[in-house]
C-alpha atoms as a PDB file:
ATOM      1  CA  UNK A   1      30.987 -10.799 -10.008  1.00  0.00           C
ATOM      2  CA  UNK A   2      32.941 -10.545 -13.453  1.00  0.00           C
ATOM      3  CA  UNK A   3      31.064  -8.222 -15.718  1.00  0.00           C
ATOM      4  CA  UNK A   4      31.901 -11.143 -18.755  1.00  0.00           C
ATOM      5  CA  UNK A   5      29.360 -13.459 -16.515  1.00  0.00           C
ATOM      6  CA  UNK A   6      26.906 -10.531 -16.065  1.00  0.00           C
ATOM      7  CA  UNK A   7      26.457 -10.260 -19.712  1.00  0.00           C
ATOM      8  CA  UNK A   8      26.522 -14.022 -20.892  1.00  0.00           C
ATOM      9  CA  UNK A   9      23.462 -14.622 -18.705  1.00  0.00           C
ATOM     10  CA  UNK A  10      21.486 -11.027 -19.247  1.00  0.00           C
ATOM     11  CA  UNK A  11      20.321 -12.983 -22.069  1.00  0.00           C
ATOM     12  CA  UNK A  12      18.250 -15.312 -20.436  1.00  0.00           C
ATOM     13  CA  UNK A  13      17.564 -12.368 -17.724  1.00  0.00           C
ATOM     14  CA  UNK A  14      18.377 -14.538 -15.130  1.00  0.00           C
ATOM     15  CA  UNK A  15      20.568 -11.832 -13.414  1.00  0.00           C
ATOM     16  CA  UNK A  16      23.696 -12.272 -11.883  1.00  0.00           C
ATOM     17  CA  UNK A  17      25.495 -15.834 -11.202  1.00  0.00           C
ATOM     18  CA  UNK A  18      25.921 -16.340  -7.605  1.00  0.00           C
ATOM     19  CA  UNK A  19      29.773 -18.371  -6.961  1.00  0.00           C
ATOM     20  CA  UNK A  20      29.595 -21.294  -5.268  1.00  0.00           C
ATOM     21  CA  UNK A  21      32.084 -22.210  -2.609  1.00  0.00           C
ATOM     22  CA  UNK A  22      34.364 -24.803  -2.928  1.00  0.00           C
ATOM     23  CA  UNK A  23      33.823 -28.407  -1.429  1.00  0.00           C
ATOM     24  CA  UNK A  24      37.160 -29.650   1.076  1.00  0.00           C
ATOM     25  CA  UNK A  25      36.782 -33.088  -1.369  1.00  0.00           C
ATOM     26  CA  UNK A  26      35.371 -33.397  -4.917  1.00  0.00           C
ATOM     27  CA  UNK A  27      32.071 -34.834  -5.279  1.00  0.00           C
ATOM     28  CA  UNK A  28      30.559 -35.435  -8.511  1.00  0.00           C
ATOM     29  CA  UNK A  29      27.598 -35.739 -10.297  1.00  0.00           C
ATOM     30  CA  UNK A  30      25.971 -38.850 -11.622  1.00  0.00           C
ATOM     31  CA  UNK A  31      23.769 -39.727 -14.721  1.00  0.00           C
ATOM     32  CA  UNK A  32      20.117 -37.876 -13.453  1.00  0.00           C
ATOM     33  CA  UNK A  33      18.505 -41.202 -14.475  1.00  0.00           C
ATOM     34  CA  UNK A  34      15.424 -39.317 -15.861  1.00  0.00           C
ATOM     35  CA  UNK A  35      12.217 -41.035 -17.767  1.00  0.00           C
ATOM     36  CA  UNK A  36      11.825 -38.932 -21.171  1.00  0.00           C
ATOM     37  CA  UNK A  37       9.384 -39.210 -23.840  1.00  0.00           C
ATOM     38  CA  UNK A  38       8.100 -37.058 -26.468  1.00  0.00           C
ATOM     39  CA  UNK A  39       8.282 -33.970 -27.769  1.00  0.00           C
ATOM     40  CA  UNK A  40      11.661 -33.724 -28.332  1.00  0.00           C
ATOM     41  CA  UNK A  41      13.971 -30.816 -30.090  1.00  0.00           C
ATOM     42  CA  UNK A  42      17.544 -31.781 -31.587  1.00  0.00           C
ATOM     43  CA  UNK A  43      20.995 -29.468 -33.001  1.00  0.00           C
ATOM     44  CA  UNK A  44      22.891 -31.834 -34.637  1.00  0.00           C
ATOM     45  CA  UNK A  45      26.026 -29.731 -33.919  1.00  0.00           C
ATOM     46  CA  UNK A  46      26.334 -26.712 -31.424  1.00  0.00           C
ATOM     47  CA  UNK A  47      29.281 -24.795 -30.745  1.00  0.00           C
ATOM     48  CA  UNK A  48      29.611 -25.109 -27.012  1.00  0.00           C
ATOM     49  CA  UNK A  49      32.095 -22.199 -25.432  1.00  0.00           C
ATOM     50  CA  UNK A  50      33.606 -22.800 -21.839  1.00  0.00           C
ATOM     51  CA  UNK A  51      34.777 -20.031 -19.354  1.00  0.00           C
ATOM     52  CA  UNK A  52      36.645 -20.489 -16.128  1.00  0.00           C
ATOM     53  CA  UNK A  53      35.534 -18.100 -13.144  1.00  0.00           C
ATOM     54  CA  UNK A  54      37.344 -19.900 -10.490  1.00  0.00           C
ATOM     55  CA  UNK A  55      35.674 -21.442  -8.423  1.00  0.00           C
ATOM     56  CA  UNK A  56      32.668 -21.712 -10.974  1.00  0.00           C
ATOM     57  CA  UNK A  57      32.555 -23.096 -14.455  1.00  0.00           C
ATOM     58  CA  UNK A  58      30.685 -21.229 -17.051  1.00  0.00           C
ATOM     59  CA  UNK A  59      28.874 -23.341 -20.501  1.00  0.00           C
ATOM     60  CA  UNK A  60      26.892 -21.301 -22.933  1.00  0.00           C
ATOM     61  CA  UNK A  61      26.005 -21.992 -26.359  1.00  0.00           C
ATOM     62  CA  UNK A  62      24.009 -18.985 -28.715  1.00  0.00           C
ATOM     63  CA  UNK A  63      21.506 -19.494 -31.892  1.00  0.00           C
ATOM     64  CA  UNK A  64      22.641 -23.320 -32.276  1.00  0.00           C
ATOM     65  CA  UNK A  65      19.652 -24.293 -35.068  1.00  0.00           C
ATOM     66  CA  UNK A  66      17.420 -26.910 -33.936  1.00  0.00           C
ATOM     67  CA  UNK A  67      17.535 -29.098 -37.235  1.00  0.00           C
ATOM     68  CA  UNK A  68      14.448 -31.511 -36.249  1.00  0.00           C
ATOM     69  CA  UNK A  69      11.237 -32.226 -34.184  1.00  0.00           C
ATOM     70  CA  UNK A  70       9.809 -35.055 -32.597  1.00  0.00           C
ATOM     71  CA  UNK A  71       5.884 -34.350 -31.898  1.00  0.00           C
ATOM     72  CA  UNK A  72       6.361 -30.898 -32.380  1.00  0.00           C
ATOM     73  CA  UNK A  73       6.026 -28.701 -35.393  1.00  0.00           C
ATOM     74  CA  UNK A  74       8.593 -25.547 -35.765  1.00  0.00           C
ATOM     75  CA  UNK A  75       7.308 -21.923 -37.051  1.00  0.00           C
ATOM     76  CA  UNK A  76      10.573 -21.062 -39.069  1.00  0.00           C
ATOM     77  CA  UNK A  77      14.038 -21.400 -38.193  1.00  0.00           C
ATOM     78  CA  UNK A  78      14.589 -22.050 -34.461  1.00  0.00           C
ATOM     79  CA  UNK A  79      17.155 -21.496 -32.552  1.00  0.00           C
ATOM     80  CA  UNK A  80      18.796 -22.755 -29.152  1.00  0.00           C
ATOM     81  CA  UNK A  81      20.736 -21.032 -26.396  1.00  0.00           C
ATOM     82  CA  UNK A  82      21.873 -22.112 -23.001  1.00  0.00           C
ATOM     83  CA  UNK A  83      24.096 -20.516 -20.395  1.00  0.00           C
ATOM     84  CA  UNK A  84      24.743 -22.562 -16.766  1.00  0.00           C
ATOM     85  CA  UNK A  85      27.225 -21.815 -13.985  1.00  0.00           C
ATOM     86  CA  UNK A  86      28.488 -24.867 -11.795  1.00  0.00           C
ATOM     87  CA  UNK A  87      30.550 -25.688  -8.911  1.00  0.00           C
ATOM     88  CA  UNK A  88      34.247 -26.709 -10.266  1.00  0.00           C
ATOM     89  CA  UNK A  89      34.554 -28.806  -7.011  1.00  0.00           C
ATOM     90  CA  UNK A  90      31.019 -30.414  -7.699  1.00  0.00           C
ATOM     91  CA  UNK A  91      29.098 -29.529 -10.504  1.00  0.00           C
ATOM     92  CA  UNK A  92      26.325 -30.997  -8.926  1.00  0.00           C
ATOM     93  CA  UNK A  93      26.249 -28.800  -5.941  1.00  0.00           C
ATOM     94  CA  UNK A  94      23.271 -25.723  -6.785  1.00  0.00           C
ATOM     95  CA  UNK A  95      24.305 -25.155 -10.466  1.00  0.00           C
ATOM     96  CA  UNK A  96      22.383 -21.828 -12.068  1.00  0.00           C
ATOM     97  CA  UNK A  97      21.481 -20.925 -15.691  1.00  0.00           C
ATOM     98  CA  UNK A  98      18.823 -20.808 -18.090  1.00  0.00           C
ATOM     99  CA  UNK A  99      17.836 -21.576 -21.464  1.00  0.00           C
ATOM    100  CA  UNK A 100      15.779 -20.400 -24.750  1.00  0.00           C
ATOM    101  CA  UNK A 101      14.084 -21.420 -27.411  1.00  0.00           C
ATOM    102  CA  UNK A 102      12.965 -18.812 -30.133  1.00  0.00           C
ATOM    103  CA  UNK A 103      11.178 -19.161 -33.473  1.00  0.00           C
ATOM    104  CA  UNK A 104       9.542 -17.147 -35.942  1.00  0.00           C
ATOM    105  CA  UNK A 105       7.043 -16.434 -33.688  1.00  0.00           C
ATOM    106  CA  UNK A 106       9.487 -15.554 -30.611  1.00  0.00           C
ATOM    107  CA  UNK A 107      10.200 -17.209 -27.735  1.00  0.00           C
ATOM    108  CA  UNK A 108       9.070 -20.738 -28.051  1.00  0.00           C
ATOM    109  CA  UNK A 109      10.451 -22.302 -24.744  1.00  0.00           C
ATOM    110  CA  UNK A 110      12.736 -21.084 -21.848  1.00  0.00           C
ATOM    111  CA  UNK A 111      13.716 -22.698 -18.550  1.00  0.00           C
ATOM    112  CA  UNK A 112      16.061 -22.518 -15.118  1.00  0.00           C
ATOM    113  CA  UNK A 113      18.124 -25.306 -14.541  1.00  0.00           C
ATOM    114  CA  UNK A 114      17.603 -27.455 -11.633  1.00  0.00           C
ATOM    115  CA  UNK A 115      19.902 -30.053 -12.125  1.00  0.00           C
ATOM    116  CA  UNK A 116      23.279 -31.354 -13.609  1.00  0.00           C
ATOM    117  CA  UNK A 117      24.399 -34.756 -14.421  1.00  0.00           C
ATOM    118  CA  UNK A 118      26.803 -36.427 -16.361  1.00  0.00           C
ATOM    119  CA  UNK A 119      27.429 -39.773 -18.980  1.00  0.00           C
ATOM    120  CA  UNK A 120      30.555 -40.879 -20.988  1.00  0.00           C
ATOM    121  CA  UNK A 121      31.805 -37.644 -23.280  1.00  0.00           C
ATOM    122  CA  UNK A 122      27.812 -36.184 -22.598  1.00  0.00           C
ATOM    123  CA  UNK A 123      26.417 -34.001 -20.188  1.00  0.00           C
ATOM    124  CA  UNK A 124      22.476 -33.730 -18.724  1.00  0.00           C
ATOM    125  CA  UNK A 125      21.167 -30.520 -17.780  1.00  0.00           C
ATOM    126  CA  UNK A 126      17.144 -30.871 -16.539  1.00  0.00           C
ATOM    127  CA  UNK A 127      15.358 -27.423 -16.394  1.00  0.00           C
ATOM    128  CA  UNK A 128      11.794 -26.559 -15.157  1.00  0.00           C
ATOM    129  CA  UNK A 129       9.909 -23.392 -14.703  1.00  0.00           C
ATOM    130  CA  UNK A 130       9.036 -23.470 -18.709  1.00  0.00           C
ATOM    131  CA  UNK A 131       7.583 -20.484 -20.316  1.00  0.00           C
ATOM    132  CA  UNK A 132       6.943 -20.087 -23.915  1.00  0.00           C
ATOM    133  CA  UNK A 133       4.335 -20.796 -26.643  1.00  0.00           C
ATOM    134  CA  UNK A 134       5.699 -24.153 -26.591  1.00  0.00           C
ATOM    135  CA  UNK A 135       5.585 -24.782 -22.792  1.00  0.00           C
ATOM    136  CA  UNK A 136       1.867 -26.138 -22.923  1.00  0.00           C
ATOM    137  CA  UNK A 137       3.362 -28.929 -24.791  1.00  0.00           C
ATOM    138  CA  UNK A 138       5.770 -30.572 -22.559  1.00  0.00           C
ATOM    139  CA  UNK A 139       5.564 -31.765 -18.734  1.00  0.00           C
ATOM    140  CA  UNK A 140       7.124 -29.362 -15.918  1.00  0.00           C
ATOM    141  CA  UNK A 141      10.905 -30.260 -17.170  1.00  0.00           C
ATOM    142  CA  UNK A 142      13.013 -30.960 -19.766  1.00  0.00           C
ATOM    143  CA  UNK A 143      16.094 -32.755 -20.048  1.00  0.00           C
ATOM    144  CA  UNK A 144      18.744 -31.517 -22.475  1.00  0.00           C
ATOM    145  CA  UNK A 145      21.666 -33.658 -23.456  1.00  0.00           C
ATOM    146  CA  UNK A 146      24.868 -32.524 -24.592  1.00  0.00           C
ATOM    147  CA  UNK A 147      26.979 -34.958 -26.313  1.00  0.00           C
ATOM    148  CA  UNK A 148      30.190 -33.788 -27.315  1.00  0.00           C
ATOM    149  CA  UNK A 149      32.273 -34.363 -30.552  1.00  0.00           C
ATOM    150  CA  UNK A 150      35.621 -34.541 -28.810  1.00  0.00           C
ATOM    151  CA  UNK A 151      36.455 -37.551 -26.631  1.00  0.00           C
ATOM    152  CA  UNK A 152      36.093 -36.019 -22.698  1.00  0.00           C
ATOM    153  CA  UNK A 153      35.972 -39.289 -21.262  1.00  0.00           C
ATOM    154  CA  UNK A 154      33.491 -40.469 -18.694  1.00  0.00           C
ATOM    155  CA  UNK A 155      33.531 -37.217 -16.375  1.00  0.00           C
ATOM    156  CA  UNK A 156      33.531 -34.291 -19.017  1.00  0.00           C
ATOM    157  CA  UNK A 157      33.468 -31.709 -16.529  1.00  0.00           C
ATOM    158  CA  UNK A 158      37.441 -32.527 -15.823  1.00  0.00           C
ATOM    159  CA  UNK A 159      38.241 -31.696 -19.120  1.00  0.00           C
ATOM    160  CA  UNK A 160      37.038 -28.502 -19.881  1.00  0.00           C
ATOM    161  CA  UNK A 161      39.649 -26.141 -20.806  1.00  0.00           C
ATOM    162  CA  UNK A 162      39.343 -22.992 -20.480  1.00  0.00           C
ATOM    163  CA  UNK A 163      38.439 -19.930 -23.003  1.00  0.00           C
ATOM    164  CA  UNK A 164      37.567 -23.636 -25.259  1.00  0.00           C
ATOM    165  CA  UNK A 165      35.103 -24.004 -28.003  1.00  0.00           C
ATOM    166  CA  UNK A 166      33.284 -27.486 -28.126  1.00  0.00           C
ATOM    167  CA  UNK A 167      31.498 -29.132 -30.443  1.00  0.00           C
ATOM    168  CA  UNK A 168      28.255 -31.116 -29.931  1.00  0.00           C
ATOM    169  CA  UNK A 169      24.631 -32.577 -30.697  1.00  0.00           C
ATOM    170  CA  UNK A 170      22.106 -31.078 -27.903  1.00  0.00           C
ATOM    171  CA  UNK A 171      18.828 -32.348 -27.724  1.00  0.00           C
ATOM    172  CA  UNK A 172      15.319 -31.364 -25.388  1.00  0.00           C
ATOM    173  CA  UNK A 173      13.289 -33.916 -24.214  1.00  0.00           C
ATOM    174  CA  UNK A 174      10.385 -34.115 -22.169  1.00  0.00           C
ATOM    175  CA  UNK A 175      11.106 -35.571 -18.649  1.00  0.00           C
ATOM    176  CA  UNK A 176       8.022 -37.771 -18.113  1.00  0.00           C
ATOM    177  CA  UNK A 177       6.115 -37.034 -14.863  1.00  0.00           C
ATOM    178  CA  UNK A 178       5.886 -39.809 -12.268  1.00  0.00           C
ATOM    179  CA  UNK A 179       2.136 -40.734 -11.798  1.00  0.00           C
ATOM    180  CA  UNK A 180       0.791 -40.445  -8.348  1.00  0.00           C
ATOM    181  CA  UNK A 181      -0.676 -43.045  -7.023  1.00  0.00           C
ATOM    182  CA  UNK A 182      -4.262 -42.300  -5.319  1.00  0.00           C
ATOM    183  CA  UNK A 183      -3.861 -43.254  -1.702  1.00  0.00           C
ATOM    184  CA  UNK A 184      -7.675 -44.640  -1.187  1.00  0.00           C
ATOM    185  CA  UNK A 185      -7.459 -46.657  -4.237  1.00  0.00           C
ATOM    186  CA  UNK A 186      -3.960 -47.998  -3.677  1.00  0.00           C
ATOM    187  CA  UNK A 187      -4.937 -48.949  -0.134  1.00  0.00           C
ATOM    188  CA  UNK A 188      -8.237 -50.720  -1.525  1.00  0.00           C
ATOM    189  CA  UNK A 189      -5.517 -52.547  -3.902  1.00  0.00           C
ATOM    190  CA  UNK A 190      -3.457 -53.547  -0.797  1.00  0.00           C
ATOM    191  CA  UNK A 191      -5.949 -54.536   0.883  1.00  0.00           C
ATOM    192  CA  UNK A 192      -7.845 -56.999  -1.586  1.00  0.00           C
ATOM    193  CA  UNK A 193      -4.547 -58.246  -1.770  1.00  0.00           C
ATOM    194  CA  UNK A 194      -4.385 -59.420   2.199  1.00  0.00           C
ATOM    195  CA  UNK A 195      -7.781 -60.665   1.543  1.00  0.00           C
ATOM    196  CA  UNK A 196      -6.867 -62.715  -1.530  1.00  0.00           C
ATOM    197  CA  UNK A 197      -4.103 -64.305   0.346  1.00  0.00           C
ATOM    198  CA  UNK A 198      -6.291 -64.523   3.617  1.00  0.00           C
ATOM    199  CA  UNK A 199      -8.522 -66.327   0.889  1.00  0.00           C
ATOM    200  CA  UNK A 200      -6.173 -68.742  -0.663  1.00  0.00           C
ATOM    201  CA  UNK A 201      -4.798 -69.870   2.517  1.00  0.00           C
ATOM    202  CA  UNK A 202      -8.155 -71.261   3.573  1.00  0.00           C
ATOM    203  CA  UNK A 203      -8.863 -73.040   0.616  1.00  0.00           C
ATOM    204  CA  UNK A 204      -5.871 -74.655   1.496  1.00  0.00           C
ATOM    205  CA  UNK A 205      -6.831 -75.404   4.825  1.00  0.00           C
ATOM    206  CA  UNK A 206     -10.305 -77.285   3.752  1.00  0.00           C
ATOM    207  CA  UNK A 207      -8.326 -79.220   1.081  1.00  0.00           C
ATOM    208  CA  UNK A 208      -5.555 -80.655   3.842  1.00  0.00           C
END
C-alpha cells in the first residue's frame, strides 16, 4: 500500500485502503436514485484533491466549512472532510472511505461509504454506519453530492487528472428510509380487495 494513502485515510481511522482489481471491460456507475429529505448540511465551495494509485482512484477533501443547515442547528464553525478510494475500471465496484463532520463540540457526524454513483459534472457518495452527536438526527445514511465547478461532463470519474485540485459545492442529506410494509395488514388490504371485486362483480350479475 503507498504510505501517501495510509495517511490520507488515518484521519477518518478507517485503516488501510484495500486495491481493487481491475475489471477485463469498464463498467460504470449510475445515478444511486436515492429518496432524501431533511436535515441537510451544505459547503458552497470545497477544494476537492484527486490522487491516482493505479488501479484505484483516491478523492479527499479537508476542513471544507459547511456554510448552512437545513433542520439542523450548528455549534460553531463546522467543518467537512471526506476521503474514498474507487475502482478506476468501475468506480462502482466495492469503493472504501469515510467521512467527518466536526464542530465546536467535536465530532458531529462520521460515516463509511457504501456506495458511489454519478450525474452530469456531480458525483453521489451514500455512507451509513453514522456516529456522532448529530447521528440521532438523520436515518441510517446519508447521501453527499459533489457538484463540481469545472465542466467533467456526464461521467466525471473519466476526467480526473491526476495530483488535480477541484472545486465544488458538497452537500449531506438524509437518505429517507423505505417504510416496511406490515405483512398481516398488507395481506388484510389484498384481500378486502379480492373481496371488493368478488363484490362488485355480483352486483353486476343481479343487475343483468
Amino acid at each position: 500500500m503507498n504510505t501517501l494513502k495510509s495517511i490520507l485515510f488515518s484521519f477518518f481511522t478507517i485503516g488501510l485502503i484495500a486495491a481493487s482489481p481491475v475489471n477485463a471491460s469498464p463498467v460504470y456507475a449510475s445515478p444511486l436514485g436515492l429518496a432524501t429529505t431533511s436535515p441537510a448540511l451544505s459547503v458552497n465551495s470545497a477544494i476537492i484533491d484527486y490522487l491516482n494509485f493505479d488501479p484505484d482512484g483516491d478523492l479527499s477533501t479537508f476542513g471544507a466549512v459547511i456554510d448552512s443547515a437545513d433542520g439542523l442547528t450548528l455549534q460553531g464553525i463546522t467543518e467537512l472532510s471526506f476521503g474514498i478510494a474507487f475502482d478506476l475500471a468501475d468506480p462502482s465496484n466495492g469503493p472504501t472511505g469515510g467521512f467527518a463532520i466536526d464542530d465546536a463540540n467535536g465530532l458531529a457526524l462520521q460515516g463509511s461509504l457504501i456506495a458511489i454513483g454519478f450525474l452530469e459534472n456531480t458525483i453521489e457518495l451514500q455512507f451509513d454506519s453514522l456516529f456522532g452527536s448529530l447521528a440521532g438526527e438523520f436515518g441510517s445514511s446519508v447521501l453527499a453530492r459533489v457538484s463540481f465547478v469545472d465542466s467533467l461532463g456526464s461521467n466525471p470519474f473519466e476526467s480526473f487528472i491526476d495530483l488535480e485540485f477541484y472545486e465544488a459545492s458538497i452537500t449531506i442529506l438524509n437518505v429517507s428510509d423505505p417504510v416496511a410494509v406490515n405483512a398481516p395488514g398488507g395481506f388484510g388490504l389484498m384481500l378486502a380487495g379480492l373481496l371488493g371485486l368478488v363484490w362488485i362483480r355480483n352486483r353486476r350479475a343481479v343487475k343483468s
